[in-house]
N, C-alpha and C. Protein backbone atom coordinates (compact mmCIF):
# COMPACT_ATOMS: atom_id res chain seq x y z
N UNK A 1 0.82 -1.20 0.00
CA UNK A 1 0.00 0.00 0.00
C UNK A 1 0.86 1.26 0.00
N UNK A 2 1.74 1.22 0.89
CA UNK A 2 2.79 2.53 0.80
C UNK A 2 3.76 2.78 -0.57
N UNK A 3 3.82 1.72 -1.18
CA UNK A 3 4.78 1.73 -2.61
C UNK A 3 3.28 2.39 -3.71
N UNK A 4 2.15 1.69 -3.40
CA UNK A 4 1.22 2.75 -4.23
C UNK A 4 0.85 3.95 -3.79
N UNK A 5 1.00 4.49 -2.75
CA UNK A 5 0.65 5.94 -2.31
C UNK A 5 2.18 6.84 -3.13
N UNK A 6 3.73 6.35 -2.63
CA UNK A 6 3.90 6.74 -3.28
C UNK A 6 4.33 6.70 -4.31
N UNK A 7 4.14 5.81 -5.03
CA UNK A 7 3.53 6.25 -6.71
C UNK A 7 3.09 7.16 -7.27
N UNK A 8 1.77 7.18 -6.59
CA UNK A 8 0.46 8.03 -6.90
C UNK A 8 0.98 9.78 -6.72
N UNK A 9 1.51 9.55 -5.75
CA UNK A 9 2.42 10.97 -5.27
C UNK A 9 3.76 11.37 -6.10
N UNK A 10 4.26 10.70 -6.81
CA UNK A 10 5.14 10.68 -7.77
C UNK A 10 4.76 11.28 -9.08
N UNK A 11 3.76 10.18 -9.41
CA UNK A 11 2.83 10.87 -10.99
C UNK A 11 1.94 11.68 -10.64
N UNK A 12 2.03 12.33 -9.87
CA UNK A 12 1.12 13.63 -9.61
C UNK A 12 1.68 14.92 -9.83
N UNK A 13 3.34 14.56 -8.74
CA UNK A 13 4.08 15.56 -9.05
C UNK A 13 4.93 15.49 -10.76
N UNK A 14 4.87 14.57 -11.25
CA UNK A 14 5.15 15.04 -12.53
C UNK A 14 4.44 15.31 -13.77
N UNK A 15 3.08 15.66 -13.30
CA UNK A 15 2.63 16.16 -14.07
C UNK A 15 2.35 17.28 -14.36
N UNK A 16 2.90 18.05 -12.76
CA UNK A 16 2.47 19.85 -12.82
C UNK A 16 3.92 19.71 -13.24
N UNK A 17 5.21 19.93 -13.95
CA UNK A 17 5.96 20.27 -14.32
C UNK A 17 5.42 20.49 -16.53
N UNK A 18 4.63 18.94 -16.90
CA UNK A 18 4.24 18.96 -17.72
C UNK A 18 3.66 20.17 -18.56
N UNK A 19 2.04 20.09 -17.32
CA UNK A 19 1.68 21.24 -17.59
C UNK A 19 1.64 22.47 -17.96
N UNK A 20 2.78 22.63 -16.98
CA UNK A 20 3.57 24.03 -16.75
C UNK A 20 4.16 24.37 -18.01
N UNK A 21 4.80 23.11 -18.09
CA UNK A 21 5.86 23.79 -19.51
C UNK A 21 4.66 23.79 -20.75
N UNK A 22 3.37 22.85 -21.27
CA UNK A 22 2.85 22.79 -22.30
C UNK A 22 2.13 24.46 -22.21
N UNK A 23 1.61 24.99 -20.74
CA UNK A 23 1.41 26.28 -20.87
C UNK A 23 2.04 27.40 -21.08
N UNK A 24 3.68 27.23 -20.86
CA UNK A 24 4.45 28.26 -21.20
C UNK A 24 5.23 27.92 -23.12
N UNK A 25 4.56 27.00 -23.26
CA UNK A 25 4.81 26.73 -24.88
C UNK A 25 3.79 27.17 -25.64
N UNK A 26 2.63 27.59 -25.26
CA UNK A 26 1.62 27.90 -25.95
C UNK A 26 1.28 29.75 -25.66
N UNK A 27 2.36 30.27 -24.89
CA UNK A 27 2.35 31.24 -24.29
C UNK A 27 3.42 31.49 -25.38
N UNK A 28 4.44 30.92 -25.60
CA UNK A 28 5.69 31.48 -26.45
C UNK A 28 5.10 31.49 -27.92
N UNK A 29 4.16 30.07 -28.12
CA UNK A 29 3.98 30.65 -29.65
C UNK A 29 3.02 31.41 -30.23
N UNK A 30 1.86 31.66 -29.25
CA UNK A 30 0.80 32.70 -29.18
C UNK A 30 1.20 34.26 -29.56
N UNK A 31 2.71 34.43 -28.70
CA UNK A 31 3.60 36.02 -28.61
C UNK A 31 4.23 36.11 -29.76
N UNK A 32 4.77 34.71 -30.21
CA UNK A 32 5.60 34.90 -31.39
C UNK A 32 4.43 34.66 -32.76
N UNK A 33 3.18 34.20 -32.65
CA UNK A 33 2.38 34.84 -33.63
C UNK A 33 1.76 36.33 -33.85
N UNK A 34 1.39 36.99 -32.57
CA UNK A 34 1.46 38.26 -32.57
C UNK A 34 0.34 38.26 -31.87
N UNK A 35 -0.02 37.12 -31.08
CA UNK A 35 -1.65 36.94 -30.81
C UNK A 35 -1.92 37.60 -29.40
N UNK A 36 -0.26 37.54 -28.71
CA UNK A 36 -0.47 38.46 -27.06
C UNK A 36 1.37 38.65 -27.13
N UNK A 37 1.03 39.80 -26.13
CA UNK A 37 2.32 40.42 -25.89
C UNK A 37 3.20 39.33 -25.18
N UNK A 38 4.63 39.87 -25.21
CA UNK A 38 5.67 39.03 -24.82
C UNK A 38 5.85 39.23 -23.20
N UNK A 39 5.87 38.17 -22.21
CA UNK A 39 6.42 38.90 -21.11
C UNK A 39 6.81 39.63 -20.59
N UNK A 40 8.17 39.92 -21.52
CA UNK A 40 8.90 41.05 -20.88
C UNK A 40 8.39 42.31 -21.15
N UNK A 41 7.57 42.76 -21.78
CA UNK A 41 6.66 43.74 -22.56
C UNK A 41 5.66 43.91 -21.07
N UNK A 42 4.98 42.96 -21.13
CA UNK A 42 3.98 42.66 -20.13
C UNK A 42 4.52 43.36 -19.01
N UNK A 43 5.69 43.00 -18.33
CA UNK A 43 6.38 43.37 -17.05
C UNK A 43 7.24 44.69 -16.70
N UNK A 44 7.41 45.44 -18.49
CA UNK A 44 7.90 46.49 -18.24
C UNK A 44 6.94 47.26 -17.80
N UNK A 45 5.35 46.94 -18.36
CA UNK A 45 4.49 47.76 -18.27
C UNK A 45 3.78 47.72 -16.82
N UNK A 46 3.55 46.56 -16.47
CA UNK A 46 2.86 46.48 -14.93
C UNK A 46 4.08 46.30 -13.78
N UNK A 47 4.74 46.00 -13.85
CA UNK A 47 6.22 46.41 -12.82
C UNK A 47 6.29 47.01 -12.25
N UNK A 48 6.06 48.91 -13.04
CA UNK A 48 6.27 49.77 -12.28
C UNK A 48 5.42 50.23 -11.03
N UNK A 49 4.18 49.63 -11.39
CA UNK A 49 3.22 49.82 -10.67
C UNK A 49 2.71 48.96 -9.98
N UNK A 50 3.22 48.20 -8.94
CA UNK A 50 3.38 47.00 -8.33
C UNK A 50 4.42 46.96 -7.27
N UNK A 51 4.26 47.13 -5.97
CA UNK A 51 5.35 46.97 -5.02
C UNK A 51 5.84 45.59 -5.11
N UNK A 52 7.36 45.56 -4.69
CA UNK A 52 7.60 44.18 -4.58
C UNK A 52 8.55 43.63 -5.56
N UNK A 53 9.33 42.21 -5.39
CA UNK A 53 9.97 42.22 -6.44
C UNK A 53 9.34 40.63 -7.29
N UNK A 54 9.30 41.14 -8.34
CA UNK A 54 8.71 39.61 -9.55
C UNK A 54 9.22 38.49 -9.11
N UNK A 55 8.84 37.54 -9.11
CA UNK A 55 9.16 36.17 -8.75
C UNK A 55 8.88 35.17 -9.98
N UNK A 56 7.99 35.20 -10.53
CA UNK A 56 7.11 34.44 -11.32
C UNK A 56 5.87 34.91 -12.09
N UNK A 57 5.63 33.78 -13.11
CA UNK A 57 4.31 33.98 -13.68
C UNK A 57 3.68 32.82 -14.28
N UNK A 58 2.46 32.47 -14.70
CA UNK A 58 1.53 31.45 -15.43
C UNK A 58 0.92 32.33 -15.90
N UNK A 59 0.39 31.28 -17.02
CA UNK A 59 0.15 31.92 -18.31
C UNK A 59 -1.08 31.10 -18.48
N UNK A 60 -2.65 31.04 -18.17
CA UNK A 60 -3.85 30.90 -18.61
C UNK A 60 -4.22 30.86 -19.99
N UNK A 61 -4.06 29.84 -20.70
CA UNK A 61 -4.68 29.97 -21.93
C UNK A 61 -6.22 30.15 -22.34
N UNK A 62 -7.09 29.61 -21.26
CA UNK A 62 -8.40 29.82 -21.33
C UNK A 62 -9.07 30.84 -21.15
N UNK A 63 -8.31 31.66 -20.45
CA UNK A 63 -8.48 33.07 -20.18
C UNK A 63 -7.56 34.51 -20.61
N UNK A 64 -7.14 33.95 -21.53
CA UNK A 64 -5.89 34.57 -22.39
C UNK A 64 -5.29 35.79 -21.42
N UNK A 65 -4.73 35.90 -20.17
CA UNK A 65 -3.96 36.13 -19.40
C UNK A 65 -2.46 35.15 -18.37
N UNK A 66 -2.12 36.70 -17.94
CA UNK A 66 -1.06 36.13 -17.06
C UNK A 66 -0.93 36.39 -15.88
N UNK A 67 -0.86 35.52 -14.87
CA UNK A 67 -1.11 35.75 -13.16
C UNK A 67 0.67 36.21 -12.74
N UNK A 68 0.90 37.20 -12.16
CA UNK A 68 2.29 37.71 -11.95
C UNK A 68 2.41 36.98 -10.72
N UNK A 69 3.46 36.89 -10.42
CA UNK A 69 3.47 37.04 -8.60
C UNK A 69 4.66 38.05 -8.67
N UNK A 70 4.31 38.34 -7.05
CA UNK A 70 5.47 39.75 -6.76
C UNK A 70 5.29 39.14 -4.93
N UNK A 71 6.89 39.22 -4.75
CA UNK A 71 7.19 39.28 -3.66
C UNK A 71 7.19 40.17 -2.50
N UNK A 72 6.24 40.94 -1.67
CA UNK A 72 6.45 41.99 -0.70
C UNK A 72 6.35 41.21 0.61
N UNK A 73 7.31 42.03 1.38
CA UNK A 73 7.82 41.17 2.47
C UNK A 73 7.97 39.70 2.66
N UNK A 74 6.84 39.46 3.31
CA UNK A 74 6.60 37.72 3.58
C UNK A 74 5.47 37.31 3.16
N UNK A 75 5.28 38.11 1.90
CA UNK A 75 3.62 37.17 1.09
C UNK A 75 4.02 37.55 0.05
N UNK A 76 3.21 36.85 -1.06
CA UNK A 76 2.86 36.68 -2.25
C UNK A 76 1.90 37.58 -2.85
N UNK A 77 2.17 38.23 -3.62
CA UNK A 77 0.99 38.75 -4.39
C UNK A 77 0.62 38.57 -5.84
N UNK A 78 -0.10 38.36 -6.07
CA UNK A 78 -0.67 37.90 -7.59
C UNK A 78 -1.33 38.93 -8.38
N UNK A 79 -1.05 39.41 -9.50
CA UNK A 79 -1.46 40.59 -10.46
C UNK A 79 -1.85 39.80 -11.72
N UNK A 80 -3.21 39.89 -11.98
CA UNK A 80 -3.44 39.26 -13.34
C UNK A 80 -3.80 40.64 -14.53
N UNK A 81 -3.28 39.90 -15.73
CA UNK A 81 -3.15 40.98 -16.36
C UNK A 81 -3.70 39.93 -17.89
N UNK A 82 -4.46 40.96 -18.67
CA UNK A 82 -4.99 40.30 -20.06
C UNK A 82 -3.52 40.58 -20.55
N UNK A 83 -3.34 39.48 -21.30
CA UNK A 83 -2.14 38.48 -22.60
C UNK A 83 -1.99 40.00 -23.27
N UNK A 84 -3.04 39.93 -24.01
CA UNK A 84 -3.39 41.01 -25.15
C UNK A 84 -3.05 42.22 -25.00
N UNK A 85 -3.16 42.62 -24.35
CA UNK A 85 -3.38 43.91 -24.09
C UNK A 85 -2.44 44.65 -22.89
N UNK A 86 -1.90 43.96 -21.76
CA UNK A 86 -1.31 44.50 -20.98
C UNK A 86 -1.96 45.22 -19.75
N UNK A 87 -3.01 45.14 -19.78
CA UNK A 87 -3.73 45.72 -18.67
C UNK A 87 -3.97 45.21 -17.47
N UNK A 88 -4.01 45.66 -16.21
CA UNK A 88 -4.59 44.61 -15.40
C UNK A 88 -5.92 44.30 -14.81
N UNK A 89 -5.80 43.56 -14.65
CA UNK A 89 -7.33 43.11 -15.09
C UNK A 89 -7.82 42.68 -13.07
N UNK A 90 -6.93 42.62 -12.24
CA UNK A 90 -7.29 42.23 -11.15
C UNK A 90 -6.21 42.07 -9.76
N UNK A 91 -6.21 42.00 -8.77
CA UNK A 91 -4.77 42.06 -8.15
C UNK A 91 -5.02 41.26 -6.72
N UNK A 92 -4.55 40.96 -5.96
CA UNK A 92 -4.47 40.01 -4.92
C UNK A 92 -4.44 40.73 -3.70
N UNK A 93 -4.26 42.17 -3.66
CA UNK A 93 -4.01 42.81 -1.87
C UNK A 93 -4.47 44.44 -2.41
């Protein structure tokens, strides 16, 4: 029973790596069709206006945005912003 738990706990965790990357591949060729802005585009623009320093991001294809995170102090904050357009669309604090 413990060799199938972890198993189960094994192929679980390798599938959010999967994910991750099939969403940041569909994020790269979306930008490089012209269909949403490029990250770094994205981050020059909402950066400034955002305490904290960038840590990360995911990239929502169903919702053609990107969830930022930004580091202030000892939490996390999350800034979602439309792909397209650069705007933000919502914020976490």
């Amino acid at each position: 029973m413990f060799r199938v738990c972890v198993l189960a706990v094994a192929l679980a965790a390798a599938a959010v790596p999967a994910v991750a990357q099939r969403e940041q591949d569909n994020a790269y060729r979306l930008a490089k069709e012209g269909q949403i802005m490029q990250l770094g585009d994205i981050l020059a623009l909402v950066s400034p206006h955002v305490p904290g320093k960038f840590i990360g991001s995911e990239f929502d294809a169903d919702h053609v945005m990107y969830r930022l995170r930004y580091m202030q102090g000892n939490s996390v904050k999350n800034v979602d912003v439309d792909a397209r357009t650069g705007r933000i669309l919502g914020r976490s604090f």
